[in-house]
PDB file of N, CA and C in Angstrom:
ATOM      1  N   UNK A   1     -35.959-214.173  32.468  1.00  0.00           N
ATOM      2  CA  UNK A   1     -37.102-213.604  31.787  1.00  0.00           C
ATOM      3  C   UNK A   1     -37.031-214.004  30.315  1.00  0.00           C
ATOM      4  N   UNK A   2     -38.304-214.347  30.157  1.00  0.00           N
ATOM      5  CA  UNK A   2     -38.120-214.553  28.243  1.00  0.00           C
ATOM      6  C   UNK A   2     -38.235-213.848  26.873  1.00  0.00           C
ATOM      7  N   UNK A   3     -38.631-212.880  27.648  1.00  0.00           N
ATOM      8  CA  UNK A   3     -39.384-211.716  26.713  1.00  0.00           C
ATOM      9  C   UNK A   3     -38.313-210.660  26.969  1.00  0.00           C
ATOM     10  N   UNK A   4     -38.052-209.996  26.389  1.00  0.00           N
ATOM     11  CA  UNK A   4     -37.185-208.931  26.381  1.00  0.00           C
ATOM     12  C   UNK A   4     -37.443-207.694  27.238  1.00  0.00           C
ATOM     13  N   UNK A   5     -36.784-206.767  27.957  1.00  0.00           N
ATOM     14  CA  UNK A   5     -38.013-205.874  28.328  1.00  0.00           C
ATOM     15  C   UNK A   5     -38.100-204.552  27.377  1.00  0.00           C
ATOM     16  N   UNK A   6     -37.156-204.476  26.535  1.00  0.00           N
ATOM     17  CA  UNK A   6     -37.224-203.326  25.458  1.00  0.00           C
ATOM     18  C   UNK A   6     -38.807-203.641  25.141  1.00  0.00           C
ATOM     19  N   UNK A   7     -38.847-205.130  24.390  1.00  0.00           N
ATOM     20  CA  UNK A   7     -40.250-205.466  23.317  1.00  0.00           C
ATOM     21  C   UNK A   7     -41.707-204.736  24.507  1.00  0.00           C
ATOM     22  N   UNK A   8     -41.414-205.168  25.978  1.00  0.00           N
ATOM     23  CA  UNK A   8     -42.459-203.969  26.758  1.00  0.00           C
ATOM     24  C   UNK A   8     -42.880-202.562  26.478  1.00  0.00           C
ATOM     25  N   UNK A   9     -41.503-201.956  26.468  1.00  0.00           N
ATOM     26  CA  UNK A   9     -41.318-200.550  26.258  1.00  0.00           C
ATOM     27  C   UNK A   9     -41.954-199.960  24.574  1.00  0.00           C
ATOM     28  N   UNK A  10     -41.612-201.123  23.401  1.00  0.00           N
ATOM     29  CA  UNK A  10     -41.792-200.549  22.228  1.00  0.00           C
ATOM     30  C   UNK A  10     -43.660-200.842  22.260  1.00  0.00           C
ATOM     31  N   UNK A  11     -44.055-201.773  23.187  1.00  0.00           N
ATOM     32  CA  UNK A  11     -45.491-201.901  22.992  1.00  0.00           C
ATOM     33  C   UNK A  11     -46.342-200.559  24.019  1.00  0.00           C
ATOM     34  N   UNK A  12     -45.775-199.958  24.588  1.00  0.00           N
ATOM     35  CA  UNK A  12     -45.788-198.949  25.404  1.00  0.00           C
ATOM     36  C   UNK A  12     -46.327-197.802  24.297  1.00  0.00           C
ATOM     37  N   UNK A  13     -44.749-197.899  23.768  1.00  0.00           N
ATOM     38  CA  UNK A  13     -44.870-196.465  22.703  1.00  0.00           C
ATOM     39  C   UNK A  13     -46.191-196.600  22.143  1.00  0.00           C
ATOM     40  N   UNK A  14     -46.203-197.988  21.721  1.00  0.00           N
ATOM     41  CA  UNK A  14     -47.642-197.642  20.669  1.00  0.00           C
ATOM     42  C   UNK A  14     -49.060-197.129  20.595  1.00  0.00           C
ATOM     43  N   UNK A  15     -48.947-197.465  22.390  1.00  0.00           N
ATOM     44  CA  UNK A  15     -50.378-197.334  22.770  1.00  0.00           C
ATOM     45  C   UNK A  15     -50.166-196.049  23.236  1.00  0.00           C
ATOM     46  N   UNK A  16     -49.013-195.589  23.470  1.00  0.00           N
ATOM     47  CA  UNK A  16     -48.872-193.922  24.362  1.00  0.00           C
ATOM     48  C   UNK A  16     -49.163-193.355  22.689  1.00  0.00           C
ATOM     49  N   UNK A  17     -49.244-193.820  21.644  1.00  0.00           N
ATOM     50  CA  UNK A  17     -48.753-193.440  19.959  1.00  0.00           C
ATOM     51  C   UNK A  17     -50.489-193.269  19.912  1.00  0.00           C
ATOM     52  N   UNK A  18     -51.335-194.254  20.056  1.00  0.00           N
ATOM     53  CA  UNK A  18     -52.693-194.146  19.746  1.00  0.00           C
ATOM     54  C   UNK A  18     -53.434-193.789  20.648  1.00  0.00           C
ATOM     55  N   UNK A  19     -52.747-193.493  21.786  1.00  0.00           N
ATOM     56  CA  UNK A  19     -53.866-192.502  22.964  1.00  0.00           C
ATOM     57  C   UNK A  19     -53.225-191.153  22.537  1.00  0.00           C
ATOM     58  N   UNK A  20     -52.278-190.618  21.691  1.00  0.00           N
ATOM     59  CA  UNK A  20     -52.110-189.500  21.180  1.00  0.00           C
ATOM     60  C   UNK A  20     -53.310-188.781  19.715  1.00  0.00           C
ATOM     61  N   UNK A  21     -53.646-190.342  18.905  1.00  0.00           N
ATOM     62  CA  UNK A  21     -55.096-190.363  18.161  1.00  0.00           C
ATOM     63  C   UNK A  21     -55.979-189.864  18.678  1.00  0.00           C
ATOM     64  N   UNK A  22     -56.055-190.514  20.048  1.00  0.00           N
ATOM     65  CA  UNK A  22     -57.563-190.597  20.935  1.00  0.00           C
ATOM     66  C   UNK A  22     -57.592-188.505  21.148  1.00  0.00           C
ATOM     67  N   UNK A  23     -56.278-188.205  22.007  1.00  0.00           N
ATOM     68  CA  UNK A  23     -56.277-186.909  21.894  1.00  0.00           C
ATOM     69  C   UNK A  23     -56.716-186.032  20.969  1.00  0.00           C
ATOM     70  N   UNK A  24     -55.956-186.314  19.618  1.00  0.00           N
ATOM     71  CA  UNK A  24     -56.857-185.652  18.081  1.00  0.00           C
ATOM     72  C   UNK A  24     -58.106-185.632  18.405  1.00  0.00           C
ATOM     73  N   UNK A  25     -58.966-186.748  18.504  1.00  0.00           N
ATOM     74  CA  UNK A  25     -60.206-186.788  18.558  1.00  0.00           C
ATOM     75  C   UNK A  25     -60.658-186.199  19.677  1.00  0.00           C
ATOM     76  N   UNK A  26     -60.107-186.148  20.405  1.00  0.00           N
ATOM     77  CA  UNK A  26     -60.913-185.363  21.554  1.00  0.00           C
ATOM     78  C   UNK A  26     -61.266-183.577  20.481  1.00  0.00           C
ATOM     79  N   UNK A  27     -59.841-183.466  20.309  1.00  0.00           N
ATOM     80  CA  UNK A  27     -59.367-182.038  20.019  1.00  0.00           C
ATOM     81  C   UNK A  27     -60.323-181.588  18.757  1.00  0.00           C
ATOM     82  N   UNK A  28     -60.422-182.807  18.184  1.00  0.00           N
ATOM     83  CA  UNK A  28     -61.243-182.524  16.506  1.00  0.00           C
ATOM     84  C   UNK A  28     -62.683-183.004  16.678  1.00  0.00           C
ATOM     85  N   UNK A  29     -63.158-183.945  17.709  1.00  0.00           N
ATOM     86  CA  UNK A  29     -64.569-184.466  17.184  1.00  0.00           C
ATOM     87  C   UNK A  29     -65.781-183.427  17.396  1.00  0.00           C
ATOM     88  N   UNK A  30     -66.830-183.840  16.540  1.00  0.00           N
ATOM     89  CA  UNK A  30     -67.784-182.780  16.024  1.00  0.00           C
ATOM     90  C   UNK A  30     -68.712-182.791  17.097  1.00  0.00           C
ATOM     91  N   UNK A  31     -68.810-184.179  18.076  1.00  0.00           N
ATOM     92  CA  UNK A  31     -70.069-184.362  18.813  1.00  0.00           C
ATOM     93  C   UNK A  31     -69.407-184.199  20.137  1.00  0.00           C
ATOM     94  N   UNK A  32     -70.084-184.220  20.948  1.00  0.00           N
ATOM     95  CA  UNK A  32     -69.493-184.248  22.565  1.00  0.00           C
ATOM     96  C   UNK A  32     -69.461-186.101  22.277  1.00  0.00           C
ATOM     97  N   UNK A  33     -70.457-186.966  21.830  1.00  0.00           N
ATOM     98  CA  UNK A  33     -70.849-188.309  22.304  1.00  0.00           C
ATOM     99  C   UNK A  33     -68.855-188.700  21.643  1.00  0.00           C
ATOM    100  N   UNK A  34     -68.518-188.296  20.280  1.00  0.00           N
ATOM    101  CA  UNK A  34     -67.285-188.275  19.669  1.00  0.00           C
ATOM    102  C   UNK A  34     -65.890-187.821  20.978  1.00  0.00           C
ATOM    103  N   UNK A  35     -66.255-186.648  21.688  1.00  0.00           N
ATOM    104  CA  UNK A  35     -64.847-186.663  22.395  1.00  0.00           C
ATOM    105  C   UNK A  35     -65.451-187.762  23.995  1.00  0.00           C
ATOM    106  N   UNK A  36     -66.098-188.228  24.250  1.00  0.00           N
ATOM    107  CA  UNK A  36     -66.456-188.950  25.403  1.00  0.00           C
ATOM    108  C   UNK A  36     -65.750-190.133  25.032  1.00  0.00           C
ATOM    109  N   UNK A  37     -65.872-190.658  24.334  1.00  0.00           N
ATOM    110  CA  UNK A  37     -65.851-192.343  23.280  1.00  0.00           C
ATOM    111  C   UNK A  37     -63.925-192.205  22.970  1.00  0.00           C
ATOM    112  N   UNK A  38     -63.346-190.781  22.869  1.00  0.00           N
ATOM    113  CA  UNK A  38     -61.977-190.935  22.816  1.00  0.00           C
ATOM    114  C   UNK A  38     -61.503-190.557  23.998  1.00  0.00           C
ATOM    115  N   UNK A  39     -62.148-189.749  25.276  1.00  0.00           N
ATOM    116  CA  UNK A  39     -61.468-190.320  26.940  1.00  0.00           C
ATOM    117  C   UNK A  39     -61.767-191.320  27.188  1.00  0.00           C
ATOM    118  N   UNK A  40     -62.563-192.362  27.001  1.00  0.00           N
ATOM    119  CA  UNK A  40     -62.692-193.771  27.397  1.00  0.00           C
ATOM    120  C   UNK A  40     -61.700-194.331  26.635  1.00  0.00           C
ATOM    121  N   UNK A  41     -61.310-194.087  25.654  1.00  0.00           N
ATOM    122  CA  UNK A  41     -60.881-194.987  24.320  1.00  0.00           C
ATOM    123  C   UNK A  41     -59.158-194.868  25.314  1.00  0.00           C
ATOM    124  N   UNK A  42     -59.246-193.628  25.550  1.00  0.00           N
ATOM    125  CA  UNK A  42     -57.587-192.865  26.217  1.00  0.00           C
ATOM    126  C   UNK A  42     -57.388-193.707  27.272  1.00  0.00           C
ATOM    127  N   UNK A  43     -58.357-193.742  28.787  1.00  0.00           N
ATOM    128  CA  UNK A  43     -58.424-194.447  29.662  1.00  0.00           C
ATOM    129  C   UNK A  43     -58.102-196.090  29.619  1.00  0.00           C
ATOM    130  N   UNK A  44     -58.670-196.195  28.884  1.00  0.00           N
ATOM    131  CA  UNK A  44     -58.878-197.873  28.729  1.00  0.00           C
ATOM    132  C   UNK A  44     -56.879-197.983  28.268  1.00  0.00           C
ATOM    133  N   UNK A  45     -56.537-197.062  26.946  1.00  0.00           N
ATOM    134  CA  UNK A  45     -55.016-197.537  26.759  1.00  0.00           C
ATOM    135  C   UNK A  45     -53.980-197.161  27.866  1.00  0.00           C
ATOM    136  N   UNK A  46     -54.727-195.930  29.053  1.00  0.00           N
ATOM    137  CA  UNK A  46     -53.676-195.644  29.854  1.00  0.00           C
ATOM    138  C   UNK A  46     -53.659-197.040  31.059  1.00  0.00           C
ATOM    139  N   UNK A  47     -54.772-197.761  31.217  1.00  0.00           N
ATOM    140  CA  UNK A  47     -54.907-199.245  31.838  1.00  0.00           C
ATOM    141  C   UNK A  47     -53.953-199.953  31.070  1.00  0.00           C
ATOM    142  N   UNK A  48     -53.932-200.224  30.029  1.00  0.00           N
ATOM    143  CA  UNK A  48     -53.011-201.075  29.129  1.00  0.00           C
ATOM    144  C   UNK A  48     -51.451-200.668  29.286  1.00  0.00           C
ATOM    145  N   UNK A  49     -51.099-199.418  29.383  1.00  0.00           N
ATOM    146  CA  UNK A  49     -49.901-199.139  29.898  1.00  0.00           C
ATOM    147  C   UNK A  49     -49.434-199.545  30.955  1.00  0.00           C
ATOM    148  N   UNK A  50     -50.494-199.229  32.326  1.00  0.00           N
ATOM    149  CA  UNK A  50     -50.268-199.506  33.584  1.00  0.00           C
ATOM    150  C   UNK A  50     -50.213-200.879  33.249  1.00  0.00           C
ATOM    151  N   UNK A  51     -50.504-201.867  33.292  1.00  0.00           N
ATOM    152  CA  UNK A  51     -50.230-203.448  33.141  1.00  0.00           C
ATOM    153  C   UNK A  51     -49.035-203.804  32.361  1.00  0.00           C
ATOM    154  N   UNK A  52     -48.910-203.204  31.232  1.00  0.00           N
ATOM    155  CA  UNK A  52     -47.787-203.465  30.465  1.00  0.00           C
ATOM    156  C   UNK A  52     -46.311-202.799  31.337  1.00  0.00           C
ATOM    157  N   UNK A  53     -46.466-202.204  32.086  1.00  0.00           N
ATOM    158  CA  UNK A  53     -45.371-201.480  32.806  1.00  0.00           C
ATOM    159  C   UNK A  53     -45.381-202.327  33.860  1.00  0.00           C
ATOM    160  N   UNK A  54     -46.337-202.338  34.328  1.00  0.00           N
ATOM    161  CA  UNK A  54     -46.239-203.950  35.364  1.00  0.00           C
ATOM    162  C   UNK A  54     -45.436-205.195  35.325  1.00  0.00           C
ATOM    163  N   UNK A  55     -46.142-205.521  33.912  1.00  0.00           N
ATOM    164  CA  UNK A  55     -45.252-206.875  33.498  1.00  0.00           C
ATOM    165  C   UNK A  55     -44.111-206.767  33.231  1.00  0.00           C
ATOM    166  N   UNK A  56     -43.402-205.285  32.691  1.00  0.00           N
ATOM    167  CA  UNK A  56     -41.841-204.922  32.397  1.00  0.00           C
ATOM    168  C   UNK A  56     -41.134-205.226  33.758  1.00  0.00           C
ATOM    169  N   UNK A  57     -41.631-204.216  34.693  1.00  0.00           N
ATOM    170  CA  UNK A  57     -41.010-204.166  35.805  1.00  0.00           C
ATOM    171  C   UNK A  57     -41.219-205.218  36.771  1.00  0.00           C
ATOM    172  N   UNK A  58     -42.378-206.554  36.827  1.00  0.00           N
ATOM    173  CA  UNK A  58     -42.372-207.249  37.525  1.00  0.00           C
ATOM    174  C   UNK A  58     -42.845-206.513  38.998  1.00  0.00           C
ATOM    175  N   UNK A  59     -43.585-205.326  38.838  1.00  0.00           N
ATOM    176  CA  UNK A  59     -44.368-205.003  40.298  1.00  0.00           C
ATOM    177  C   UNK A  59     -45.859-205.279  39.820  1.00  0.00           C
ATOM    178  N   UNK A  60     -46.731-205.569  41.004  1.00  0.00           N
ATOM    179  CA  UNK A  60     -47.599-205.795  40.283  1.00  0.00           C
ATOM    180  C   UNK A  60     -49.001-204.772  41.444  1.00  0.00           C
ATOM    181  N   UNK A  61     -48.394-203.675  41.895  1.00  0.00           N
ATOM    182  CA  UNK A  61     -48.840-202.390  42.259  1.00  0.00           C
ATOM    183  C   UNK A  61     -49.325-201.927  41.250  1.00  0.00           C
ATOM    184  N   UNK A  62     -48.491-201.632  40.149  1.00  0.00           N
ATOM    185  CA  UNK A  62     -48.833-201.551  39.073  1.00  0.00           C
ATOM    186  C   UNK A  62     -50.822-201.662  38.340  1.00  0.00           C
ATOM    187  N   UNK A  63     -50.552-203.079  38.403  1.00  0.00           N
ATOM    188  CA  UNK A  63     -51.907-203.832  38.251  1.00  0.00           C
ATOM    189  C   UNK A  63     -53.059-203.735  39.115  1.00  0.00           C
ATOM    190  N   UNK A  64     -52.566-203.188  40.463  1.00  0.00           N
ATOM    191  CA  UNK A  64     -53.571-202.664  41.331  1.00  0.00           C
ATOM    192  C   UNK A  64     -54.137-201.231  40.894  1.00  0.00           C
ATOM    193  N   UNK A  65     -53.152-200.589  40.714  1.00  0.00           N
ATOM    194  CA  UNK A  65     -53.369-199.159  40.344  1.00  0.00           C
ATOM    195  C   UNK A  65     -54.364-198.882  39.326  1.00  0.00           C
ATOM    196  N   UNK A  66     -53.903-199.884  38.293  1.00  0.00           N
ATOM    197  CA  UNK A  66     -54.479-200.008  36.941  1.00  0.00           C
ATOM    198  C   UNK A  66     -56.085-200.324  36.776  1.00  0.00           C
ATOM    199  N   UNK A  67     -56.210-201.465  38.186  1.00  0.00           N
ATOM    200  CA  UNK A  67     -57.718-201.306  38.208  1.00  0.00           C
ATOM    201  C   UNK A  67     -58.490-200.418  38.500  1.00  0.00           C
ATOM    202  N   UNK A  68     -57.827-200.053  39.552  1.00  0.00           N
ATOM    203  CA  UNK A  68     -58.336-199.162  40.571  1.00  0.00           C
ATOM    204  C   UNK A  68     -58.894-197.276  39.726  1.00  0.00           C
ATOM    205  N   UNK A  69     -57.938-197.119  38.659  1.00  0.00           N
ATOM    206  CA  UNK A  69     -58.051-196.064  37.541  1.00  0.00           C
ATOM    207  C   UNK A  69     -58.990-196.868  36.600  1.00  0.00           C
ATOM    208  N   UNK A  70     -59.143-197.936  36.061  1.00  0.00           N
ATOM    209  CA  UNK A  70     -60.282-198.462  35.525  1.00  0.00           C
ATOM    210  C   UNK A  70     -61.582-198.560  36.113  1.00  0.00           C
ATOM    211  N   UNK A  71     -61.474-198.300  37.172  1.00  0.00           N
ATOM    212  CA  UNK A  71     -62.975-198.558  38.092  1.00  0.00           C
ATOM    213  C   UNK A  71     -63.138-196.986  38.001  1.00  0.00           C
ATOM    214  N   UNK A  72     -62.357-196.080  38.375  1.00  0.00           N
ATOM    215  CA  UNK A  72     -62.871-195.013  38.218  1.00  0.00           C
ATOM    216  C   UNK A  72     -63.064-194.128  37.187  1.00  0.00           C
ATOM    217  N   UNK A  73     -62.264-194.788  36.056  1.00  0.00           N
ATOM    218  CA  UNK A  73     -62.684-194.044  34.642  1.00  0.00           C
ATOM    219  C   UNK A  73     -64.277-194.644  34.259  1.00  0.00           C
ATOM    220  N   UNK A  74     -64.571-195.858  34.489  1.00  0.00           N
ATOM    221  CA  UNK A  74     -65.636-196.434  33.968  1.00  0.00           C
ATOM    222  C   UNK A  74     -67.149-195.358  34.797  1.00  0.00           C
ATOM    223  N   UNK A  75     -66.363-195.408  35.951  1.00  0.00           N
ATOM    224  CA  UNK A  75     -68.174-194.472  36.958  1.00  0.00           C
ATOM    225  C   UNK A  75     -68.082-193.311  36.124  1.00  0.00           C
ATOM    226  N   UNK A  76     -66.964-192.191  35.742  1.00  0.00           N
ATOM    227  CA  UNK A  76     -66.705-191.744  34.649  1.00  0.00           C
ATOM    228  C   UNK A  76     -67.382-191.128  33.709  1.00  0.00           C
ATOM    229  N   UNK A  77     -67.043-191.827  33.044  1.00  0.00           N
ATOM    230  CA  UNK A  77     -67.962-192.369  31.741  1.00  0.00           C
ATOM    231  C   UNK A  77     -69.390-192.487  31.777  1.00  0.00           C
ATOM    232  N   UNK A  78     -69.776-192.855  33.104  1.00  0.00           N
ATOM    233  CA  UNK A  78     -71.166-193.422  33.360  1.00  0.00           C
ATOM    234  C   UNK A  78     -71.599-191.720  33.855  1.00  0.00           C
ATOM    235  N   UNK A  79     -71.099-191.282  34.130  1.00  0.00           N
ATOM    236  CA  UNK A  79     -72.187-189.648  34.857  1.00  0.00           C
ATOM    237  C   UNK A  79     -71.743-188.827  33.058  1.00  0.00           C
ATOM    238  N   UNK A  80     -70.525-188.962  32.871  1.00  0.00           N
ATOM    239  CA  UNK A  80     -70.644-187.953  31.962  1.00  0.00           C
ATOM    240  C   UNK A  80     -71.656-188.566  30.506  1.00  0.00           C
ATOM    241  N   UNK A  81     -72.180-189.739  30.523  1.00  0.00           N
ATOM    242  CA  UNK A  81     -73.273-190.337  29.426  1.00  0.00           C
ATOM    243  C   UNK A  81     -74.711-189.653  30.308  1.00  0.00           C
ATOM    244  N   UNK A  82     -74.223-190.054  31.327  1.00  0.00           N
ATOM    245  CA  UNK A  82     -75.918-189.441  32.322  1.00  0.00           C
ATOM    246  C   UNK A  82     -76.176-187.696  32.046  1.00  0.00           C
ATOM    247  N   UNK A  83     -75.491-187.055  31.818  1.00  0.00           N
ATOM    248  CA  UNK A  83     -75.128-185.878  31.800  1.00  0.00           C
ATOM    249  C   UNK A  83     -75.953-185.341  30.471  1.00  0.00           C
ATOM    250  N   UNK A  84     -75.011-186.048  29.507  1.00  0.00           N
ATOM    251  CA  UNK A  84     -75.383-185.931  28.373  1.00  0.00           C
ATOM    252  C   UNK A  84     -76.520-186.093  27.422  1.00  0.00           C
ATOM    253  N   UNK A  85     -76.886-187.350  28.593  1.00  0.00           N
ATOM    254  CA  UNK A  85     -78.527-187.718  28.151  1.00  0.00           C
ATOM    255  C   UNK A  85     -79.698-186.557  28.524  1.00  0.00           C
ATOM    256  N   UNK A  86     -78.940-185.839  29.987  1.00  0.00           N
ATOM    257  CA  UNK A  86     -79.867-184.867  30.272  1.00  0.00           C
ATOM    258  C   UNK A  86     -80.343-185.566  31.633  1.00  0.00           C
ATOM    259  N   UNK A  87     -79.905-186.730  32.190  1.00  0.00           N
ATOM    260  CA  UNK A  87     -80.214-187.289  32.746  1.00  0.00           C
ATOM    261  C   UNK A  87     -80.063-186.467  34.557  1.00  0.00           C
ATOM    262  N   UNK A  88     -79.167-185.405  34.662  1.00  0.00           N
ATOM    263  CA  UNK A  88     -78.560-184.898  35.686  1.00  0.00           C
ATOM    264  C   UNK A  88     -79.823-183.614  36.297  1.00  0.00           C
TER     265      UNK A  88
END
């Protein structure tokens, strides 16, 4: 392997570091449209984990999983904007 697998793990932290941001914002934003925009923002880095844990460990279940939680955060996203619009 060429890459180290610590350098995986410290790119891990970071994004587990700024989906802890995304949390603030959930916790602090003023608008609903504000905490929607930081569970997507969360989702999208917990995909980035799942892949990056993939590539550490060399499974690539992983990467299945990862879509498979991306496909369903995205429908998601899509009822709770429908929702919001009034659309429901």
């Amino acid at each position: 392997m060429i890459v180290s697998p610590i350098l995986f793990f410290v790119v891990c932290a970071f994004l587990l570091l700024f989906a802890a941001f995304g949390m603030a914002r959930i916790a602090l934003g003023p608008t609903a449209a504000d905490r929607v925009v930081a569970l997507d923002t969360i989702n999208t880095l917990v995909v980035a984990v799942m892949i990056v844990l993939g590539a550490a460990y060399d499974q690539v279940v992983f990467v299945d999983v990862a879509i498979i939680y991306a496909l369903v955060s995205f429908v998601g996203t899509l009822y709770i904007a429908r929702y919001l619009e009034g659309g429901l």
